[in-house]
C-alpha atoms as a PDB file:
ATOM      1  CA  UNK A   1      53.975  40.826-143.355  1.00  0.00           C
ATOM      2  CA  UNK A   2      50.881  38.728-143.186  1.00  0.00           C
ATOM      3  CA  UNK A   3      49.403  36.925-146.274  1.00  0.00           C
ATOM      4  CA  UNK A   4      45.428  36.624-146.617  1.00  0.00           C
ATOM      5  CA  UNK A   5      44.614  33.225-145.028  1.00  0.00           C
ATOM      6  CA  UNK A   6      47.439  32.446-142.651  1.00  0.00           C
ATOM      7  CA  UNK A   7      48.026  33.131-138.898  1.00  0.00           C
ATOM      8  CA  UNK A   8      50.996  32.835-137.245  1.00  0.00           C
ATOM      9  CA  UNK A   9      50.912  30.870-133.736  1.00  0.00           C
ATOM     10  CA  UNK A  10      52.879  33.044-131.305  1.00  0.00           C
ATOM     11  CA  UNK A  11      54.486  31.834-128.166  1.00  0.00           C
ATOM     12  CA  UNK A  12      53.644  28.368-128.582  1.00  0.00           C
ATOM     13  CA  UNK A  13      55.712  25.307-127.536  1.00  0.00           C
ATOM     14  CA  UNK A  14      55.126  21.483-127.253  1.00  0.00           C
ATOM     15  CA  UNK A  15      57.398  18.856-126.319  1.00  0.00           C
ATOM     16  CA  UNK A  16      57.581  16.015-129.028  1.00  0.00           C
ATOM     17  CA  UNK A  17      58.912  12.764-129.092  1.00  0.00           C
ATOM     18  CA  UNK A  18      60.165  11.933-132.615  1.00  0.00           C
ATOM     19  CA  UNK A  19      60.897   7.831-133.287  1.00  0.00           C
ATOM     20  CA  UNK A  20      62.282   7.105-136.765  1.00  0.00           C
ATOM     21  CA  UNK A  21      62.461   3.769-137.915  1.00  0.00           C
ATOM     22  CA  UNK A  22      64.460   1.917-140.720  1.00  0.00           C
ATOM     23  CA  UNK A  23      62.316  -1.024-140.364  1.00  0.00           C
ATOM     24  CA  UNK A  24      59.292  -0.029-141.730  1.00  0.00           C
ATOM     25  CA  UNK A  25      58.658  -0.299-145.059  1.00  0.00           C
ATOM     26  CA  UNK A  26      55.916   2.348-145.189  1.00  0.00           C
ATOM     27  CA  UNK A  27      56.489   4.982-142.207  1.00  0.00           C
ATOM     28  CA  UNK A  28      60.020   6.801-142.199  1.00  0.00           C
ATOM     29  CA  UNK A  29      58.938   8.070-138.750  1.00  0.00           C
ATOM     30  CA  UNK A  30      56.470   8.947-135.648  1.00  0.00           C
ATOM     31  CA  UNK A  31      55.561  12.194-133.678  1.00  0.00           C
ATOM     32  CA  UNK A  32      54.298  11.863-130.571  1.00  0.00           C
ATOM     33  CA  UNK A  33      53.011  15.377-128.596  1.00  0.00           C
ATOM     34  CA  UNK A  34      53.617  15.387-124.575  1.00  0.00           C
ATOM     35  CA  UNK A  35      50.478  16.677-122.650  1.00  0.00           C
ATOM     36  CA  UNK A  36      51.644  19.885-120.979  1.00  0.00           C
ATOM     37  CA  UNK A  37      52.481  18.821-117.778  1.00  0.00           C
ATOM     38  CA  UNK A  38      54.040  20.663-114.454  1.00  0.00           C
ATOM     39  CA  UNK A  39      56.305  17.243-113.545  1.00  0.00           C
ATOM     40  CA  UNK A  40      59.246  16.056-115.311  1.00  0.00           C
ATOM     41  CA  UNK A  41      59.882  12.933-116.848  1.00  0.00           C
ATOM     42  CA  UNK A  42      62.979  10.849-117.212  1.00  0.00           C
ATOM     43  CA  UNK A  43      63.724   9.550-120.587  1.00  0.00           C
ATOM     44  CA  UNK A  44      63.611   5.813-119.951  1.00  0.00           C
ATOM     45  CA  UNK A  45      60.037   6.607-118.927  1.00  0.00           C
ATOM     46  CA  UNK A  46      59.012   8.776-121.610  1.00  0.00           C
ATOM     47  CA  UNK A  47      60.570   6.044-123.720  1.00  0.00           C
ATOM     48  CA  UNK A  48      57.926   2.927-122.087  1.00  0.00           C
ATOM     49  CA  UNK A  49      55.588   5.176-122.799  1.00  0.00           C
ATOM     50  CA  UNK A  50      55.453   5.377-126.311  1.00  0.00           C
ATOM     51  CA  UNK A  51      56.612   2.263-126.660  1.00  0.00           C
ATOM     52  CA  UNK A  52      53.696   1.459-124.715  1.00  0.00           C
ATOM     53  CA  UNK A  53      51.380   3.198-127.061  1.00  0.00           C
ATOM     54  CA  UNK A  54      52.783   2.204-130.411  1.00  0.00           C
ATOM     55  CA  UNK A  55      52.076  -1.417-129.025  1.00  0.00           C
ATOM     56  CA  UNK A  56      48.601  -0.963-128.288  1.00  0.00           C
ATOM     57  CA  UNK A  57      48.204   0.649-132.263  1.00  0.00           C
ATOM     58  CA  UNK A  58      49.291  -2.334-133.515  1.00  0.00           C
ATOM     59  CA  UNK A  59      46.873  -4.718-132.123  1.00  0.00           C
ATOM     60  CA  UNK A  60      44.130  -1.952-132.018  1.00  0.00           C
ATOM     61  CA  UNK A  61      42.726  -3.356-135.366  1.00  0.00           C
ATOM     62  CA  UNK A  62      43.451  -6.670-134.947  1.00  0.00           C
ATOM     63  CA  UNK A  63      40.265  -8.928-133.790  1.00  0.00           C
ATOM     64  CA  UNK A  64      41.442 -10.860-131.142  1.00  0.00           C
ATOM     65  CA  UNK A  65      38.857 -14.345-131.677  1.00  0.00           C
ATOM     66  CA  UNK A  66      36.604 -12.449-129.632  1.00  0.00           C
ATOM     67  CA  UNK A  67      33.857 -14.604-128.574  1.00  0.00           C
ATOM     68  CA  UNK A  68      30.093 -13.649-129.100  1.00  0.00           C
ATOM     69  CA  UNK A  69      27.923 -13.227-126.002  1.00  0.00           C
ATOM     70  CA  UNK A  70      24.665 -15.162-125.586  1.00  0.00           C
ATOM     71  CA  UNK A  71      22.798 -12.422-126.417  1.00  0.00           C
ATOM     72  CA  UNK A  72      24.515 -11.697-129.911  1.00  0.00           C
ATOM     73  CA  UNK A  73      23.755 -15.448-130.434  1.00  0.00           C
ATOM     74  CA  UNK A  74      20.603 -14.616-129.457  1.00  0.00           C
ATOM     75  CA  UNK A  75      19.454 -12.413-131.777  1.00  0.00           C
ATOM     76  CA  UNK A  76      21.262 -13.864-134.900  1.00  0.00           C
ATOM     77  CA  UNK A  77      18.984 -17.087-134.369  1.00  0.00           C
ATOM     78  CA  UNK A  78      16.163 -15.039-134.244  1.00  0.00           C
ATOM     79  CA  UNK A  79      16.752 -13.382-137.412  1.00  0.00           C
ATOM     80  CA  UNK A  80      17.890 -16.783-139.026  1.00  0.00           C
ATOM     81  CA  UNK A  81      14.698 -17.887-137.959  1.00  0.00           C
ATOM     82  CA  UNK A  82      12.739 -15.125-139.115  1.00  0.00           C
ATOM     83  CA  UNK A  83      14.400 -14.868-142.411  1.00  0.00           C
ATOM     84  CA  UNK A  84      13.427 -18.495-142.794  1.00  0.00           C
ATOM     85  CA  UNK A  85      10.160 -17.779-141.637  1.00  0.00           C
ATOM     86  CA  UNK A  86       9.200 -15.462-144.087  1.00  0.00           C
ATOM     87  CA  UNK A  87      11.194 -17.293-147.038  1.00  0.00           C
ATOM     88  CA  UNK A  88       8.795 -20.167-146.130  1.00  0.00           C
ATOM     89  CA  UNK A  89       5.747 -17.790-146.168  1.00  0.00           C
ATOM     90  CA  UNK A  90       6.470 -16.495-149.663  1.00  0.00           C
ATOM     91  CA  UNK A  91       7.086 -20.091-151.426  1.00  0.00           C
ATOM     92  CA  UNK A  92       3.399 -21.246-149.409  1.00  0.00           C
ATOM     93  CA  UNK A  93       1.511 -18.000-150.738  1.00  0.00           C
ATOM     94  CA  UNK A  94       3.572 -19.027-154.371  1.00  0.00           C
ATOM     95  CA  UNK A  95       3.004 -22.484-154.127  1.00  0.00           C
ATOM     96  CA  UNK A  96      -1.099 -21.248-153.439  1.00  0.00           C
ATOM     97  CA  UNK A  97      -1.174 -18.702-156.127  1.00  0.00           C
ATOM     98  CA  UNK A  98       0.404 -20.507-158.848  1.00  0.00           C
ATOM     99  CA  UNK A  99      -2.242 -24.052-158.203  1.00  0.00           C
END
């Protein structure tokens, strides 16, 4: 019986790595989906691995102090200095109008 809208996904089947944890106050748990692979994997490995990757989420968003380059610093001076320039451009013409 098939209903309008829906397909069913035949003969399809993906290795997932399920981590629940009791810490979190917000997730109750994680899927991760294996790559389809020929090779095996032992389970200490598999284990780094998402370890691995839920480390990296965690200080995905975080900035780091990055420092700015010298050309960032660059152009932010130059658009200081042409913000100024044309704030001091409008009080002149101002100053000329209004006299």
């Amino acid at each position: 019986m098939k209903r309008e809208g829906v397909d069913k996904i035949k003969g399809c089947q993906k290795k997932v790595v399920l981590i629940r944890s009791a810490k979190s106050p917000i997730f109750e748990e994680a899927y991760l989906i294996m790559r389809e692979h020929e090779e095996s994997y032992e389970e200490a490995d598999i284990v780094r691995e998402a370890d691995r990757i839920l480390s990296a989420c965690r200080t995905e968003g975080k900035r780091k102090g990055r420092s700015i380059s010298k050309r960032e610093f660059f152009f932010f001076l130059a658009g200081l200095l042409s913000a100024g320039l044309v704030f001091g451009l409008m009080l002149g013409f101002a100053a000329i109008v209004h006299f």
